[in-house]
Protein backbone atom coordinates (compact mmCIF):
# COMPACT_ATOMS: atom_id res chain seq x y z
CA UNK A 1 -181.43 -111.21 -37.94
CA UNK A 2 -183.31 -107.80 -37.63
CA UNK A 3 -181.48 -104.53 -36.92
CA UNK A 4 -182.96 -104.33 -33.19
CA UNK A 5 -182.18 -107.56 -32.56
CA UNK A 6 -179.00 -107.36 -33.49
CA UNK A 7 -178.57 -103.84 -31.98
CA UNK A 8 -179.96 -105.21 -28.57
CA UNK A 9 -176.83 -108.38 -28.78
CA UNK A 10 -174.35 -105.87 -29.75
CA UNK A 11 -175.45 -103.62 -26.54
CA UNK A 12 -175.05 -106.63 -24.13
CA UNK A 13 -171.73 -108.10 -25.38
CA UNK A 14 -169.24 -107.02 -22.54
CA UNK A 15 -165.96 -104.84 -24.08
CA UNK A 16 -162.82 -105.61 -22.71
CA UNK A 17 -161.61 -102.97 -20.03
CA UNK A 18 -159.60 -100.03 -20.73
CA UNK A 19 -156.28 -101.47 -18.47
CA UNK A 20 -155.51 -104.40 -20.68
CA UNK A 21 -155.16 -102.12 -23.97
CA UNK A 22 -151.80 -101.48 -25.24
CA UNK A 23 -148.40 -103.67 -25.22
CA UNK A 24 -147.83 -106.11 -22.94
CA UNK A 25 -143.60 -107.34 -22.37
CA UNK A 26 -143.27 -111.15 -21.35
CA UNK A 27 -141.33 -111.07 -17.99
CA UNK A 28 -141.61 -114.86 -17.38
CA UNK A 29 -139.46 -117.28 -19.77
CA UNK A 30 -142.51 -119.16 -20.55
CA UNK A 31 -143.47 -116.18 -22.39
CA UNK A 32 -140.57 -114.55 -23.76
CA UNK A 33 -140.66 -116.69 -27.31
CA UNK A 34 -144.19 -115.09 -27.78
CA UNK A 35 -142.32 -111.87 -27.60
CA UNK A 36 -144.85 -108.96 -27.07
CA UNK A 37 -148.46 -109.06 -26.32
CA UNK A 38 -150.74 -106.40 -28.06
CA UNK A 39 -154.16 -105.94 -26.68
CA UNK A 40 -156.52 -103.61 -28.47
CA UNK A 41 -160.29 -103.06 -28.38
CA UNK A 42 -161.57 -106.53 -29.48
CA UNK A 43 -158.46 -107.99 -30.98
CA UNK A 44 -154.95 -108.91 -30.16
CA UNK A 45 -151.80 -109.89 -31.75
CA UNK A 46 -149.41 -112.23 -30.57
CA UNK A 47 -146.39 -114.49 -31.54
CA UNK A 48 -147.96 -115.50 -35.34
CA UNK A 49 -151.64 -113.87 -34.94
CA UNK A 50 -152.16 -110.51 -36.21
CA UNK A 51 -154.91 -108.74 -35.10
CA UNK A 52 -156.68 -112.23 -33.92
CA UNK A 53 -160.21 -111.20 -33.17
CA UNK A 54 -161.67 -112.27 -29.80
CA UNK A 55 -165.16 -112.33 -27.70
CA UNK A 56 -164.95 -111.21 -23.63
CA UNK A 57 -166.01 -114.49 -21.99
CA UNK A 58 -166.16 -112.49 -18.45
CA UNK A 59 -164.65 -109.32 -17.44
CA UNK A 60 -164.60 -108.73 -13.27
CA UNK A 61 -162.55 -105.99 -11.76
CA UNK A 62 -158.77 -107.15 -12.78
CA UNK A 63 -159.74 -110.30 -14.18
CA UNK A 64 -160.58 -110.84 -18.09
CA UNK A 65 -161.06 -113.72 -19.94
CA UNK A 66 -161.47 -113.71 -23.46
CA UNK A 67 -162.15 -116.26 -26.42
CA UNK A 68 -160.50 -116.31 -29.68
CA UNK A 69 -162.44 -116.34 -33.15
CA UNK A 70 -162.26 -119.73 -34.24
CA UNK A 71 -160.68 -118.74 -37.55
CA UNK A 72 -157.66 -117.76 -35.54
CA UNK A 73 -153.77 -118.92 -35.90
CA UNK A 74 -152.55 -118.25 -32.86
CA UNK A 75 -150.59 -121.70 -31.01
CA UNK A 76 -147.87 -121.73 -28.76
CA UNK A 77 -144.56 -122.94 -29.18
CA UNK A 78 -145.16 -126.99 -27.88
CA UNK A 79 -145.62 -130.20 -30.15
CA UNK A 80 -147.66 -130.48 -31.33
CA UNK A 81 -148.62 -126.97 -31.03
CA UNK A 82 -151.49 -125.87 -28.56
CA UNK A 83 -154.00 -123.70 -30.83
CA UNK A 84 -154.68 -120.64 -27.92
CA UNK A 85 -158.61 -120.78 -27.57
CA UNK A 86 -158.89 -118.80 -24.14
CA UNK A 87 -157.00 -116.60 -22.51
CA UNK A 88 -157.20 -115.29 -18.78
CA UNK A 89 -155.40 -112.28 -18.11
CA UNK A 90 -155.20 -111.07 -14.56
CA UNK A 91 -153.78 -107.38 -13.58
CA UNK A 92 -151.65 -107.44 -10.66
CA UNK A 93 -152.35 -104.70 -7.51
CA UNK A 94 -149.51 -103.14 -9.10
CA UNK A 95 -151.27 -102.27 -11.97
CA UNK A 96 -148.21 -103.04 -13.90
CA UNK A 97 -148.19 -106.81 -14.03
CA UNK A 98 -150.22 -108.99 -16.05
CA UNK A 99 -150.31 -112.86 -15.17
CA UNK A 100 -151.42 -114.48 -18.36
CA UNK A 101 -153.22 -118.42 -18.73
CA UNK A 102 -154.07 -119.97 -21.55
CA UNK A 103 -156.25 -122.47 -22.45
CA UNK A 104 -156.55 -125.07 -25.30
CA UNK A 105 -160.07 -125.35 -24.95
CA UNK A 106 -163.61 -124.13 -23.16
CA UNK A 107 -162.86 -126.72 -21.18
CA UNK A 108 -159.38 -126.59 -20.47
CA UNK A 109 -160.81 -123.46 -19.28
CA UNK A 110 -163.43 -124.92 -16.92
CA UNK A 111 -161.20 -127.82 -15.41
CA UNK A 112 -158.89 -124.76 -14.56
CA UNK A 113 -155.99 -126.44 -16.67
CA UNK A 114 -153.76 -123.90 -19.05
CA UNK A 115 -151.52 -125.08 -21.66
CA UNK A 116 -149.19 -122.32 -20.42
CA UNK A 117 -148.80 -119.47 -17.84
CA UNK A 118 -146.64 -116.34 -17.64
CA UNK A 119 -145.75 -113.09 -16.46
CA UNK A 120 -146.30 -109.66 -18.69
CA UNK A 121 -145.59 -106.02 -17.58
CA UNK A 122 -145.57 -102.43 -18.89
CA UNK A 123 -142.30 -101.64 -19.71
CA UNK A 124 -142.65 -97.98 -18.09
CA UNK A 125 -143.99 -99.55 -14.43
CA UNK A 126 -142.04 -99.37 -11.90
CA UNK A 127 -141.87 -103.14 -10.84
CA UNK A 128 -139.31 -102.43 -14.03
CA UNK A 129 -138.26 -104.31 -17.38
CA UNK A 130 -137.83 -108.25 -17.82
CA UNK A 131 -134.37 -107.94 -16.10
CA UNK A 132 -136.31 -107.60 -12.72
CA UNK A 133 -138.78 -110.10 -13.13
CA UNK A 134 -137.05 -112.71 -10.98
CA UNK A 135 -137.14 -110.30 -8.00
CA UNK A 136 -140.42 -109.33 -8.66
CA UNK A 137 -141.81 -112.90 -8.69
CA UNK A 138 -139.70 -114.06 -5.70
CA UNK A 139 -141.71 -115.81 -3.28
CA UNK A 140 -138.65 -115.43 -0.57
CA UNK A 141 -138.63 -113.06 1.68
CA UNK A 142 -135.90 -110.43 1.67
């Protein structure tokens, strides 16, 4: 590959935007085994993945959806275990909460069908830590 050509696919490869970086807490139960969520640049780690490298499949105002380098370890907790391919993340209007979906596969991904969802939040919002959670995602009205 020549420099400008690989200077021109390096200048069109969307970056992940600046709201998802940092730690993430789980909130849901779903998510609490997978303990904290670090999101950095163009990498994340994650419950047995250390700084898994990842591509941004789309990035639209709070949405981003991102794919994980193939040479990744990250899986969830089921059996057999789910290797984590995609992940959605989607911030909240609160700018505090993070719903999370992942998917086993591309398309997994396309048929709209995670291997998992869950709740993560910034521990210094004020929708509060995990312990609030189950008010926060209360559908009833109070």
């Amino acid at each position: 590959m020549t420099p400008l050509l690989a200077l021109a696919l390096l200048s069109t490869a969307q970056t992940a935007p600046a709201w998802i970086a940092g730690d993430w807490d789980p909130y849901s139960n779903a998510f609490t085994g997978l303990r904290i969520l670090t999101v950095g640049k163009d990498s994340l780690t994650w419950h047995g993945c250390q700084n898994a490298h990842f591509d941004v499949v789309d990035a639209k105002d709070n949405t981003l959806t991102i794919r994980l380098a193939k040479n990744t370890a990250c899986r969830l907790d089921d059996e057999p275990p789910t290797r984590i391919d995609t992940v959605r993340f989607t911030l909240r209007d609160n700018h505090c909460d993070l719903a999370v979906s992942i998917y086993a596969s591309p398309d997994a991904l396309a048929r709209n069908e995670p291997a998992a969802e869950g709740l993560y939040g910034k521990s210094k919002c004020p929708s509060g830590p995990a312990a609030q959670a189950a008010t926060n995602l209360s559908t009833t009205p109070r």
